[in-house]
Protein backbone atom coordinates (compact mmCIF):
# COMPACT_ATOMS: atom_id res chain seq x y z
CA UNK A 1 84.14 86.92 99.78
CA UNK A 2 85.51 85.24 103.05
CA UNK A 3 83.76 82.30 103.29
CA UNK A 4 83.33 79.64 105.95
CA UNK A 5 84.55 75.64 106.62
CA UNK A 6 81.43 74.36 106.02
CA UNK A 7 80.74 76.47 102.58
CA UNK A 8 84.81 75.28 102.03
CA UNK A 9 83.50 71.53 102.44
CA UNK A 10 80.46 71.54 100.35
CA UNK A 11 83.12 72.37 97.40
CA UNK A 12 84.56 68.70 97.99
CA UNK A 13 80.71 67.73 96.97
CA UNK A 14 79.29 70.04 94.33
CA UNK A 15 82.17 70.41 91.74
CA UNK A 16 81.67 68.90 88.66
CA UNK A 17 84.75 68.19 86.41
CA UNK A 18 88.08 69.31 88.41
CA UNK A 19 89.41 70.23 92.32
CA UNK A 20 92.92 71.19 91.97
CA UNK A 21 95.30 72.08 94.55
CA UNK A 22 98.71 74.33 95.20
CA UNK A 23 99.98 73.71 98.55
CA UNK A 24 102.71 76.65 99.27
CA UNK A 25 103.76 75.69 103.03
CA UNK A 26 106.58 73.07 104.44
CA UNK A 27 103.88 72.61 107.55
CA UNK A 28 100.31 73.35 108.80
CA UNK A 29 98.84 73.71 111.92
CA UNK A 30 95.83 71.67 111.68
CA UNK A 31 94.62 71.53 115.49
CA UNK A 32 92.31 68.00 114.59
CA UNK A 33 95.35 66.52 113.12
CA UNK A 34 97.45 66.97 116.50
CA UNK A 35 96.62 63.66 117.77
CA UNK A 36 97.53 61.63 114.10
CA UNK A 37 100.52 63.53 113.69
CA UNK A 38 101.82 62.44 117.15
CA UNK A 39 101.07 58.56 116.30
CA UNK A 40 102.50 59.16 113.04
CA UNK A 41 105.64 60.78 114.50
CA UNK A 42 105.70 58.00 117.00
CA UNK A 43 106.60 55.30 114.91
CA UNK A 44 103.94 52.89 115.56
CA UNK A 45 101.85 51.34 112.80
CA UNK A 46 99.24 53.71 110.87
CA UNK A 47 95.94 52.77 111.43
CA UNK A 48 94.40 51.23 107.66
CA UNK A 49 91.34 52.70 107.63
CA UNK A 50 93.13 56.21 108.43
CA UNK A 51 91.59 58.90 106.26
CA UNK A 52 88.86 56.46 104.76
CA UNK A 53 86.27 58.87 104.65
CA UNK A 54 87.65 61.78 102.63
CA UNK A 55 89.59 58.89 100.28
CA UNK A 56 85.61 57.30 99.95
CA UNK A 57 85.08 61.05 98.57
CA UNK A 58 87.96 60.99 95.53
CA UNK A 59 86.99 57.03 94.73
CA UNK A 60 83.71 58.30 94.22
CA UNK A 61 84.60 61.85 92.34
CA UNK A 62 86.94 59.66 90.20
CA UNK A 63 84.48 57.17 89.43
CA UNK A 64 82.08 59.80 88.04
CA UNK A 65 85.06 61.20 86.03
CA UNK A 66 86.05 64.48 88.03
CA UNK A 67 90.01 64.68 88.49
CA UNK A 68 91.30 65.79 91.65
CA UNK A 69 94.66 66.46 92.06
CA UNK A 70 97.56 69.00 94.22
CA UNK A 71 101.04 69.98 93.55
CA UNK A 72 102.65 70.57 96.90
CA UNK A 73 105.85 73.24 96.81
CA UNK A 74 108.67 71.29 98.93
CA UNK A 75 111.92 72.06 99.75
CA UNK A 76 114.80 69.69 99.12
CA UNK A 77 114.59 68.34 102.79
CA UNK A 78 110.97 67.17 103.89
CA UNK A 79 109.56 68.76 106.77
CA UNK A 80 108.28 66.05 109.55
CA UNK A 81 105.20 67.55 108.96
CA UNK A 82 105.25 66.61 105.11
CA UNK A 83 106.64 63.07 106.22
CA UNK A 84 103.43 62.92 107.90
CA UNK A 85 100.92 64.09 105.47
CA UNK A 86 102.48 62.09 102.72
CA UNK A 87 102.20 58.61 105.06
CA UNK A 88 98.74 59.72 106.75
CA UNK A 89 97.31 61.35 103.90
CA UNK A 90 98.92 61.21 100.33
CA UNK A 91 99.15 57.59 100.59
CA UNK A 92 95.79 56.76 100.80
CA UNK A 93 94.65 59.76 98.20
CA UNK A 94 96.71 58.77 95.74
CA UNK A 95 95.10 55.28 95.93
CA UNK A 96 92.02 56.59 95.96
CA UNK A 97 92.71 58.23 92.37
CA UNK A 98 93.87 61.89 93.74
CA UNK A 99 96.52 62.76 91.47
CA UNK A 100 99.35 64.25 94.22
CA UNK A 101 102.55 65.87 92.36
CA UNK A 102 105.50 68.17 93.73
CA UNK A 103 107.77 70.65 92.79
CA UNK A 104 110.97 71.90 94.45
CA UNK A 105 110.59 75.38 95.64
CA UNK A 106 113.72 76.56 93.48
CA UNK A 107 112.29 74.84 90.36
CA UNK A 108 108.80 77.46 91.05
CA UNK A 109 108.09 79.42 87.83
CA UNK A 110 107.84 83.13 88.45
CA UNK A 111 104.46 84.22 88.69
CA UNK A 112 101.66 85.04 91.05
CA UNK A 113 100.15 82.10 93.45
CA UNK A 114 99.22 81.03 97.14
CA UNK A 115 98.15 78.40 98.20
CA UNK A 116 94.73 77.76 96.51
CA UNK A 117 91.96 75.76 95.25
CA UNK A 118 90.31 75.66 92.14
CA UNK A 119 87.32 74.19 91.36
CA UNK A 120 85.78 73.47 87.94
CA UNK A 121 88.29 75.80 86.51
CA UNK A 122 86.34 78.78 87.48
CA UNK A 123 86.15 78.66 91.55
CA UNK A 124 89.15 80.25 93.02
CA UNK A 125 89.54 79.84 96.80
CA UNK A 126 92.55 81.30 98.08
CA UNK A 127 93.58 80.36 101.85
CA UNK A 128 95.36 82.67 104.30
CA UNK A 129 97.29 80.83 106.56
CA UNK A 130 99.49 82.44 109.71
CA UNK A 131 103.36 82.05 109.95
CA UNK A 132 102.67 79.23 111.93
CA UNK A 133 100.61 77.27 109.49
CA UNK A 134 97.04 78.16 111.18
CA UNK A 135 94.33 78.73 108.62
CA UNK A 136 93.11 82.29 109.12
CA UNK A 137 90.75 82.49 106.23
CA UNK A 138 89.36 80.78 102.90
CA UNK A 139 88.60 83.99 100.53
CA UNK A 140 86.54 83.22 97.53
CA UNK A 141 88.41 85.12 94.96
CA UNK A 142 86.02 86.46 92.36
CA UNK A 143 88.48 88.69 90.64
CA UNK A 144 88.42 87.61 87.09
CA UNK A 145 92.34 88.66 87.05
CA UNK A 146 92.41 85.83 89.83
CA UNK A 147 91.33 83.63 88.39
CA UNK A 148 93.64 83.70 85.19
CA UNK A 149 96.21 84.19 87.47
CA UNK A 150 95.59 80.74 89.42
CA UNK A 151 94.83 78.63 86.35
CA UNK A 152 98.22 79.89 85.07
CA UNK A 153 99.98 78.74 88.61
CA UNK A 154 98.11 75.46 88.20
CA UNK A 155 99.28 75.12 84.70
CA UNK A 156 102.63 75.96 85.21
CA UNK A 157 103.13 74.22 88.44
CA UNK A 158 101.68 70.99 87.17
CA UNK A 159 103.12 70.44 84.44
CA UNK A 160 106.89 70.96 86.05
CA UNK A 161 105.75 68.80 88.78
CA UNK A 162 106.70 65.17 89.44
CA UNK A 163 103.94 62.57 91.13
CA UNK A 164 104.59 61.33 94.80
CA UNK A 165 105.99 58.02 94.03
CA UNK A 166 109.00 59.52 91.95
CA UNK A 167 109.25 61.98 95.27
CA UNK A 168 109.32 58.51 97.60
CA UNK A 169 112.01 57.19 95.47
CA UNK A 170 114.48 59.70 95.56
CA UNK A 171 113.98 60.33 98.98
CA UNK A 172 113.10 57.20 100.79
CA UNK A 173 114.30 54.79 97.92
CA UNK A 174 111.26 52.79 99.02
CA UNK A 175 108.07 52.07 97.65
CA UNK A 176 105.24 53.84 98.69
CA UNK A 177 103.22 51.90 101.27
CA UNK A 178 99.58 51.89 99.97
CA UNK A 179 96.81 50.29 102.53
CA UNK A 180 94.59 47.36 101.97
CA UNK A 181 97.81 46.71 98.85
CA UNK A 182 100.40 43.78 98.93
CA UNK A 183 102.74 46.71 99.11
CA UNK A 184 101.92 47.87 102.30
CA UNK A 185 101.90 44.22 104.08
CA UNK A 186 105.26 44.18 102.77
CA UNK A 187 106.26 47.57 104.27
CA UNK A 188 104.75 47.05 107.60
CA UNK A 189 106.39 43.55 107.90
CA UNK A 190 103.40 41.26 107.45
């Protein structure tokens, strides 16, 4: 069942124990992140409060004891895109208690997955995305094969994933700058 963006959000709200993530693409087309991804691209400082409200959302889910987490398929060299979303985005989630992981694309076990959310271990939404990275559609995969299918990917992919900060260091060989953290005054040259 094809559902729509604001059905999508109210997922973010109503699960109760787990939100789990595979991310399958080196770049999306996101046409509200346009304007971040230029400042981010420019250089010039991030803004702190820069994705506050969503990282309010996994503060609060991980307070009440839901886990939210993603493992995000990357290739060897990060995309500018992913050098984005990791400094606008994955910074600030992981802070907020989102548990954000990787795997290298050659290090994928062989079995079926997209990119895809799960909720509560029983929701599967797949999304459709363009070869351009433009979400097409969010189906709402009732297939009970599905389903086993994505908690297997999740399973799989998780556990031969590594967390962001491990990425950061092998890549960067810096420390991730955190906002609001000593870390990130450090980083920014306060």
């Amino acid at each position: 069942m094809i559902i729509n963006v604001e059905q999508f959000g109210r997922y973010f709200i109503d699960f109760s124990s787990s939100a789990t993530r595979i991310e399958t693409l080196g770049a999306y087309d996101v046409g509200e992140e346009r304007e971040n991804y230029d400042l981010c691209m420019s250089g010039a400082p991030l803004p702190p409060d820069r994705n506050r409200e969503w990282a309010d959302n996994i503060r609060a889910c991980v307070a009440a004891g839901k886990y939210m987490g993603r493992v995000h398929i990357i290739d060897r060299h990060l995309t500018p895109y992913l050098q984005f979303e990791i400094d606008w985005y994955y910074a600030v989630n992981g802070a907020a208690g989102e548990d954000i992981r990787f795997i290298f694309r050659e290090d994928v076990p062989d079995l079926v997955y997209t990119d895809t959310w799960i909720f509560d271990d029983t929701t599967v939404l797949d999304l459709s995305y363009d070869d351009q990275g433009r979400l097409l559609y969010i189906n709402n995969n009732e297939d009970p094969v599905r389903l086993t299918e994505a908690r297997a990917a999740w399973q799989e992919f998780h556990q031969r994933s590594f967390p962001l900060a491990e990425l950061l260091k092998a890549v960067r060989n810096e420390p991730l700058a955190v906002p609001g953290t000593t870390a990130h005054a450090q980083a920014a040259g306060r």
